[in-house]
Protein backbone atom coordinates (compact mmCIF):
# COMPACT_ATOMS: atom_id res chain seq x y z
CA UNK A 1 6.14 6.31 29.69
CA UNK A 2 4.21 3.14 28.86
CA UNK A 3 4.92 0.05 27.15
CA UNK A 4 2.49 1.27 24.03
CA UNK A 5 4.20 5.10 24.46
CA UNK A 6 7.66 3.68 23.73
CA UNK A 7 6.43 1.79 20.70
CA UNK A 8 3.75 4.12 19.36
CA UNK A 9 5.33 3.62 15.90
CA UNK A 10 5.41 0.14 15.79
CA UNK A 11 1.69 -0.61 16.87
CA UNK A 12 0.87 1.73 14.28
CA UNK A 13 2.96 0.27 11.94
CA UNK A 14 0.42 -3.09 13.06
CA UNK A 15 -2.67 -1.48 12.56
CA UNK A 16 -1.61 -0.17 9.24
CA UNK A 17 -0.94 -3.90 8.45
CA UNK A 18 -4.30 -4.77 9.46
CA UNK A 19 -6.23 -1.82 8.05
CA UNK A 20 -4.36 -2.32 4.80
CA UNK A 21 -5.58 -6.26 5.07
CA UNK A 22 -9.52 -4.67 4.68
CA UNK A 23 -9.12 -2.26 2.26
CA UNK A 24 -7.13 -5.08 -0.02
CA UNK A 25 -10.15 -7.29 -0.38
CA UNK A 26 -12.35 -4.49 -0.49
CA UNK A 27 -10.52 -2.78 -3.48
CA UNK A 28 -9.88 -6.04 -5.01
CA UNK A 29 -13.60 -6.89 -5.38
CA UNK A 30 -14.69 -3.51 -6.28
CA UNK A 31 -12.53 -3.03 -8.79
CA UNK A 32 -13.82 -6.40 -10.46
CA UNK A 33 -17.02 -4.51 -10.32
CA UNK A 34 -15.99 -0.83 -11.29
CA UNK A 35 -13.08 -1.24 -12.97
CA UNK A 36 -9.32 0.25 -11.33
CA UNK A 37 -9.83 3.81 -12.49
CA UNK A 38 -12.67 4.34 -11.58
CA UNK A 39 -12.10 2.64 -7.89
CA UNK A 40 -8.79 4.85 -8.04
CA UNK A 41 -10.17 8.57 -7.95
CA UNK A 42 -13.56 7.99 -5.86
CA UNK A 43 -11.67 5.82 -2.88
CA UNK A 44 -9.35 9.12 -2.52
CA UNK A 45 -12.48 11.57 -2.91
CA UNK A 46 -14.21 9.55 -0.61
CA UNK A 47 -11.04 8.96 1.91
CA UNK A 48 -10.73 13.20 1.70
CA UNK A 49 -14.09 13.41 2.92
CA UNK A 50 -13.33 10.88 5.55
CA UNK A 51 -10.55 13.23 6.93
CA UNK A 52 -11.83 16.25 6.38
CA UNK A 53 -14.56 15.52 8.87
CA UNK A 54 -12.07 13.63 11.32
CA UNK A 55 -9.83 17.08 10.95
CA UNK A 56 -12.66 19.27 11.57
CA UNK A 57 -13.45 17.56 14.97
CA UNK A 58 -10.02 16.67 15.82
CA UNK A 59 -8.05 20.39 14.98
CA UNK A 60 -10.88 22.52 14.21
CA UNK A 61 -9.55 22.85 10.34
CA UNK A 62 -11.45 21.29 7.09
CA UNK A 63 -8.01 21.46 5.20
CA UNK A 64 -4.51 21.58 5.94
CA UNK A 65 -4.45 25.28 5.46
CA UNK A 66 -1.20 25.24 8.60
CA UNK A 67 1.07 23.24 6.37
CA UNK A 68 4.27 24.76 5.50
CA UNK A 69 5.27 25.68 1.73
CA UNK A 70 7.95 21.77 2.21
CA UNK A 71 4.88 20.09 3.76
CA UNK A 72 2.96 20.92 0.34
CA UNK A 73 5.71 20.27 -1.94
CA UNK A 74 7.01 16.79 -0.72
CA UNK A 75 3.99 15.89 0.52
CA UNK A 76 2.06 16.42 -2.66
CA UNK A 77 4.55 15.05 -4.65
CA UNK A 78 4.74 12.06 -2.13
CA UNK A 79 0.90 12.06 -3.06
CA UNK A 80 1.16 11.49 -6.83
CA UNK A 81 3.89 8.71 -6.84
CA UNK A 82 2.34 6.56 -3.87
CA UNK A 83 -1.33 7.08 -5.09
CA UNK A 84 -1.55 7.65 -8.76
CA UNK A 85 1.94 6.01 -10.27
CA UNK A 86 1.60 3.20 -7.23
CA UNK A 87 -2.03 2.19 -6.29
CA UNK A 88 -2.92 2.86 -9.93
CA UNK A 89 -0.39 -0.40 -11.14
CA UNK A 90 -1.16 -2.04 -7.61
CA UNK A 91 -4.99 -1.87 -8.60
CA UNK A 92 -4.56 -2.58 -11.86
CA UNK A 93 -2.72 -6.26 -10.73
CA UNK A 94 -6.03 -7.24 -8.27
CA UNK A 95 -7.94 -7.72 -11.53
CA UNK A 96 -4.82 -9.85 -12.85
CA UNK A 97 -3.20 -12.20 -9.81
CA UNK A 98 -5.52 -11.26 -6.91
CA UNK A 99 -4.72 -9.15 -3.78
CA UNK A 100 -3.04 -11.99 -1.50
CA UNK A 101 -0.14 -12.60 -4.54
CA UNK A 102 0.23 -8.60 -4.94
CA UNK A 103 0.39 -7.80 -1.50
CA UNK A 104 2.82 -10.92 -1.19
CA UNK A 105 4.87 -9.29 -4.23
CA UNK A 106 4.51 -5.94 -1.98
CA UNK A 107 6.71 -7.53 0.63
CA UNK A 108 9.37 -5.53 -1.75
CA UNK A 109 8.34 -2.84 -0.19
CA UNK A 110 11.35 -2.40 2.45
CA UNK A 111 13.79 -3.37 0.49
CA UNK A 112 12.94 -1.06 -2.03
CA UNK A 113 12.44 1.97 0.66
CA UNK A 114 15.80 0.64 1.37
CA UNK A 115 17.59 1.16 -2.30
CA UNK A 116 15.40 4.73 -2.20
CA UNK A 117 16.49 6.10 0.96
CA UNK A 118 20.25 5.06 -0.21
CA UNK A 119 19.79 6.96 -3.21
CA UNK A 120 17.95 9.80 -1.91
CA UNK A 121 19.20 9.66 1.72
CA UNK A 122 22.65 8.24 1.00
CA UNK A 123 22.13 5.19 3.75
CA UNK A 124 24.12 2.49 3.37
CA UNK A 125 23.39 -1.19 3.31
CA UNK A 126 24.54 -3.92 5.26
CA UNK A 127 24.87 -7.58 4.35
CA UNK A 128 22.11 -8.64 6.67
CA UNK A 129 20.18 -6.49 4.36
CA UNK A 130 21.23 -8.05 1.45
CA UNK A 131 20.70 -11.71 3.04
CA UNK A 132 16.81 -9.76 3.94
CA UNK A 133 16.76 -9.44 0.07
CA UNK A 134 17.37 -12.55 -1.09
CA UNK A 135 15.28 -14.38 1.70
CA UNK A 136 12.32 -11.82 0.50
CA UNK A 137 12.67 -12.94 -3.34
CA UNK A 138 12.85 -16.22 -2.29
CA UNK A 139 9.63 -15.91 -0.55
CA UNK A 140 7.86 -14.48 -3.40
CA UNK A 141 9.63 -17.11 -5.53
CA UNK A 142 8.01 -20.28 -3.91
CA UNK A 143 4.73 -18.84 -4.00
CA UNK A 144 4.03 -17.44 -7.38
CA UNK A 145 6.39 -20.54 -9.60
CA UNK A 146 5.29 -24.10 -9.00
CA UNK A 147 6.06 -27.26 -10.83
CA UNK A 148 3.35 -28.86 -12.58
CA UNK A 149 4.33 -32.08 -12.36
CA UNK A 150 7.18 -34.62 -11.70
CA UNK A 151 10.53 -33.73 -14.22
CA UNK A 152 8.79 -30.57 -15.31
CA UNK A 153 10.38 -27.24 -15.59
CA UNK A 154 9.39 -24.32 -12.99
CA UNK A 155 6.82 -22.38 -14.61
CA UNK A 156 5.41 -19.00 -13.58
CA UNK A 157 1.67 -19.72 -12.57
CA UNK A 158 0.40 -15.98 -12.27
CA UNK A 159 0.01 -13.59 -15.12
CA UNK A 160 3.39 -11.80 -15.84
CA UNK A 161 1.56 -9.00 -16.48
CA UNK A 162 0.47 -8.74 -13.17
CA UNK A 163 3.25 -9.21 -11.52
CA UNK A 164 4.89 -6.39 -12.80
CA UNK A 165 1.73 -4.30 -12.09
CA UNK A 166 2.21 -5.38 -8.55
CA UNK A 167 6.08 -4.02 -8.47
CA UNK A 168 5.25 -0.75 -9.85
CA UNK A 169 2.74 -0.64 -7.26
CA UNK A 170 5.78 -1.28 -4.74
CA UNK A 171 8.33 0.58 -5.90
CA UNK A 172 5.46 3.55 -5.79
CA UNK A 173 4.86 2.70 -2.24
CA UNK A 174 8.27 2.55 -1.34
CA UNK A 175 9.30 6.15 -2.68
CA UNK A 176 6.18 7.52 -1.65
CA UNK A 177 6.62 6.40 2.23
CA UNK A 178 10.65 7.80 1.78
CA UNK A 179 9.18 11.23 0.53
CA UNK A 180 6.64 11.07 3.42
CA UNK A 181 8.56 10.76 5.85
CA UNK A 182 10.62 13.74 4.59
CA UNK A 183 8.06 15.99 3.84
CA UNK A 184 5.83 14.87 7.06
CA UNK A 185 8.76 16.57 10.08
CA UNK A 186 6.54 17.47 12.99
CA UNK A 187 3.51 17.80 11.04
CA UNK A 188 0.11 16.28 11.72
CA UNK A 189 -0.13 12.78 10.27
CA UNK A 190 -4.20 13.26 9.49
CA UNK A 191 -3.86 16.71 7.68
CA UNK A 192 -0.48 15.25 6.20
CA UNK A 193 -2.64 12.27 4.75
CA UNK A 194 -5.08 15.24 3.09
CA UNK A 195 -2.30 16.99 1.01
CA UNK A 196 -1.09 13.49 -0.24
CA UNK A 197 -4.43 12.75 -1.16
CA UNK A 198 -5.49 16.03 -2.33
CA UNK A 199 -2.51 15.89 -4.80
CA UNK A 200 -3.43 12.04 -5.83
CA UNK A 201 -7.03 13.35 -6.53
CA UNK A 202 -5.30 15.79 -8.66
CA UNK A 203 -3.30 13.27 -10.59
CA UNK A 204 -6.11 10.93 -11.45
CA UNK A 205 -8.31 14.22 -13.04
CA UNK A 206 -5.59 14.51 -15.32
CA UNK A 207 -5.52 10.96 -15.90
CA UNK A 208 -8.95 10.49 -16.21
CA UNK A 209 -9.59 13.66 -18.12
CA UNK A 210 -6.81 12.12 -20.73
CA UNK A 211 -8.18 8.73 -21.11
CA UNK A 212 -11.75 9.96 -21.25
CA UNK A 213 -12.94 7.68 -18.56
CA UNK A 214 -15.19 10.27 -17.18
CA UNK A 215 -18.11 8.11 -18.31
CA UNK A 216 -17.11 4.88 -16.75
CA UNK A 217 -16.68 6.99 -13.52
CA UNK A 218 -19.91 8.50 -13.12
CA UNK A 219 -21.15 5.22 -14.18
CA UNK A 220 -19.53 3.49 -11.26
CA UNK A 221 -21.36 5.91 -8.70
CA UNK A 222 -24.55 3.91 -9.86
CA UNK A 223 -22.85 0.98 -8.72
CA UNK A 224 -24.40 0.35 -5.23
CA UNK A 225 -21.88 -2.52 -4.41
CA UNK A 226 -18.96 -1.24 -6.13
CA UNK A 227 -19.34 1.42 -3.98
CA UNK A 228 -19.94 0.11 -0.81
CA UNK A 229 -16.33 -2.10 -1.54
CA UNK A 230 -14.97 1.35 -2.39
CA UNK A 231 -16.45 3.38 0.38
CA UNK A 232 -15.22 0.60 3.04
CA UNK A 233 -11.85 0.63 1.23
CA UNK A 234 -11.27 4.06 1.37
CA UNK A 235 -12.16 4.10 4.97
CA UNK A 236 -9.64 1.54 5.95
CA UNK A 237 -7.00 2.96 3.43
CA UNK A 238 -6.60 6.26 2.39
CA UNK A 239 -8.12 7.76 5.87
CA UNK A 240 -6.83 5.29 8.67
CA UNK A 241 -4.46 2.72 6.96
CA UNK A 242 -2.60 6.09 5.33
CA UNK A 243 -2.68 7.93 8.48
CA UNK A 244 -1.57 5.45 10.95
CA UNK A 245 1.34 4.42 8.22
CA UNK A 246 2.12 8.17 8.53
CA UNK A 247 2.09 7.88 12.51
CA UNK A 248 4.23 5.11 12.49
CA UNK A 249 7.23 6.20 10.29
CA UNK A 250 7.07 9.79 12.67
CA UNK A 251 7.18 7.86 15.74
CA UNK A 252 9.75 4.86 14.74
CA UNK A 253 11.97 4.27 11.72
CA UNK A 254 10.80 4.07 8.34
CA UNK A 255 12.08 1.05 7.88
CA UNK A 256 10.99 -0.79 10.98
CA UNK A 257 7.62 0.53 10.16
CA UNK A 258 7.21 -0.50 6.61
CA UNK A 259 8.38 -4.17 7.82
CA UNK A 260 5.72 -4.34 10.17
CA UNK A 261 3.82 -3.30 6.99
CA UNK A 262 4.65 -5.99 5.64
CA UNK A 263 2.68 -8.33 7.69
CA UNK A 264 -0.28 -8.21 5.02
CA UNK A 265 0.45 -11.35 3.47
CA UNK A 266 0.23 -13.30 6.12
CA UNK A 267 -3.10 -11.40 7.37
CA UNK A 268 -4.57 -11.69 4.06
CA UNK A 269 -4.40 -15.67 3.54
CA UNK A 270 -7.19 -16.71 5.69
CA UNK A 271 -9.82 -13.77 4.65
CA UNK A 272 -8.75 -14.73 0.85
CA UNK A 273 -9.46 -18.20 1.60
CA UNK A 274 -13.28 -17.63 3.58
CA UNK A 275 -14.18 -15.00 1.35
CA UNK A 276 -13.03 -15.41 -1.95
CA UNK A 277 -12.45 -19.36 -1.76
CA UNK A 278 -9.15 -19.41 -3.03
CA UNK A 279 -6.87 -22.59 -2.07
CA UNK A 280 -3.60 -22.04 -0.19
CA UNK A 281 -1.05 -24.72 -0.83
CA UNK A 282 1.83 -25.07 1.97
CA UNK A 283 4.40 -23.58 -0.53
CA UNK A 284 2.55 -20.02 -0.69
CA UNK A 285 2.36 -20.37 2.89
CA UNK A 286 5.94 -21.10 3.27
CA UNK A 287 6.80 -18.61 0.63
CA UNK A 288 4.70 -16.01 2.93
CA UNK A 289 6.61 -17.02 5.61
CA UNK A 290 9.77 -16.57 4.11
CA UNK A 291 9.72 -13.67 2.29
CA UNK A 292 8.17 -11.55 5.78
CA UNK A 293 11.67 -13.28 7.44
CA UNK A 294 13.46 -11.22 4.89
CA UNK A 295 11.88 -8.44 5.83
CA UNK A 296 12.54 -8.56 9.31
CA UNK A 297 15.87 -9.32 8.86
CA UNK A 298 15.98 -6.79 6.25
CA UNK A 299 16.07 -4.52 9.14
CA UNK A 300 17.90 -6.37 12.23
């Protein structure tokens, strides 16, 4: 076997990382444009269109009509926590602190797929792991508190709001990926990625349907831009970014995959600064940095 065959997981895990860099700034600007909802329920209508014509090529099957009664069930339910519950909060905290500070507050990812699959799973945690989690706050602490000036206190320089936007969105991620990987078994990662999005499609008609957003929906669709940033998003995220986070946790660990994962902070910082001028000071850097050390020690 090759180099890349013995780490198929891993390089996955990579492009996931890089895949989920694109469809951050996309998302981000779109939903300044369309609003969160709205950006929510036509990225995953437009990602299931995405796969459905990748599936039909690829296994001669439109929808996952081979998937097991547990595929549906975990998978589904996988669906609504990681999409609707997570990316709805994650969304919602791009209009609030940006998406380089919520995908740097996503570095709890890991640690929280951790606590999950302890819960869930009954794993046990070491105390490099714990070390991981305190390096990871850390991280996150140096880059969203700064001083304002000499003998002042630390203050919190992002929106609190937002912030705990961006959590939910991670603890959503996190139990999604755990209930992924146990509902995915030797299934096919693309048609997997269809039942989790078929099920967060699902969730947001609810959701819509009980906010009575319908209107700013359809409105969106006139959008040409908005949905451009949506239609690019959804291509990077819920079809390949989803798929190939899929492929990594079959092929590797879950949680060596989600810590390669968590390499979007880092890949965001430059893009954020060309394209949405935003000034990087060395402490986010550092606290970047840091807080992706925790990760990977997380896991050592």
């Amino acid at each position: 076997m090759s180099f890349i065959d013995n780490h198929l997981g891993e390089f996955a895990a990579l492009l996931t990382a890089f895949f989920w860099t694109v469809t951050s700034l996309s998302f981000e600007s779109a939903s300044h444009r369309i609003g969160s909802v709205a950006v929510n329920i036509l990225r995953l209508i437009i990602g299931l269109i995405f796969l459905s014509v990748f599936t039909l090529i690829r296994r001669g099957m439109i929808l996952p009509i081979d998937a097991s009664h547990e595929n549906w069930v975990w998978l589904s339910l996988s669906g609504l926590v990681g999409f609707v519950f997570g990316d709805l909060f994650l969304f919602k905290s791009y209009t609030m602190i940006g998406s380089r500070f919520s995908m740097l507050i996503m570095t709890l990812v890991p640690p929280i797929t951790a606590f999950f699959s302890f819960i869930i799973l009954g794993e046990r945690l070491t105390l490099f792991h714990y070390l991981g989690m305190t390096l990871t706050f850390s991280g996150i602490a140096m880059a969203i508190f700064s001083r304002a000036g000499k003998g002042e206190k630390l203050s919190l320089k992002l929106a609190p709001k937002g912030i705990l936007f961006a959590f939910g969105g991670a603890v959503g991620q996190a139990l999604g990926l755990v209930l992924s990987k146990f509902g995915l078994r030797d299934y096919d990662p693309f048609a997997a990625t269809q039942i989790r999005i078929i099920s967060g499609i699902f969730g947001y008609t609810v959701l819509v349907t009980v906010l009575f957003r319908w209107k700013s929906v359809f409105k969106a669709t006139g959008n040409k831009e908005g949905m451009m940033l949506t239609s690019l998003g959804a291509f990077f995220g819920p079809f390949l970014g989803v798929s190939f986070s899929l492929i990594a946790v079959k092929y590797t660990e879950a949680g060596i995959a989600s810590t390669i994962m968590a390499l979007v902070p880092v890949f965001i910082i430059l893009p954020a600064v060309i394209l949405f001028k935003q000034k990087v000071t060395l402490q986010e850097l550092l606290g970047a940095v840091v807080s992706v050390a925790g990760v990977a020690l997380f896991f050592l």
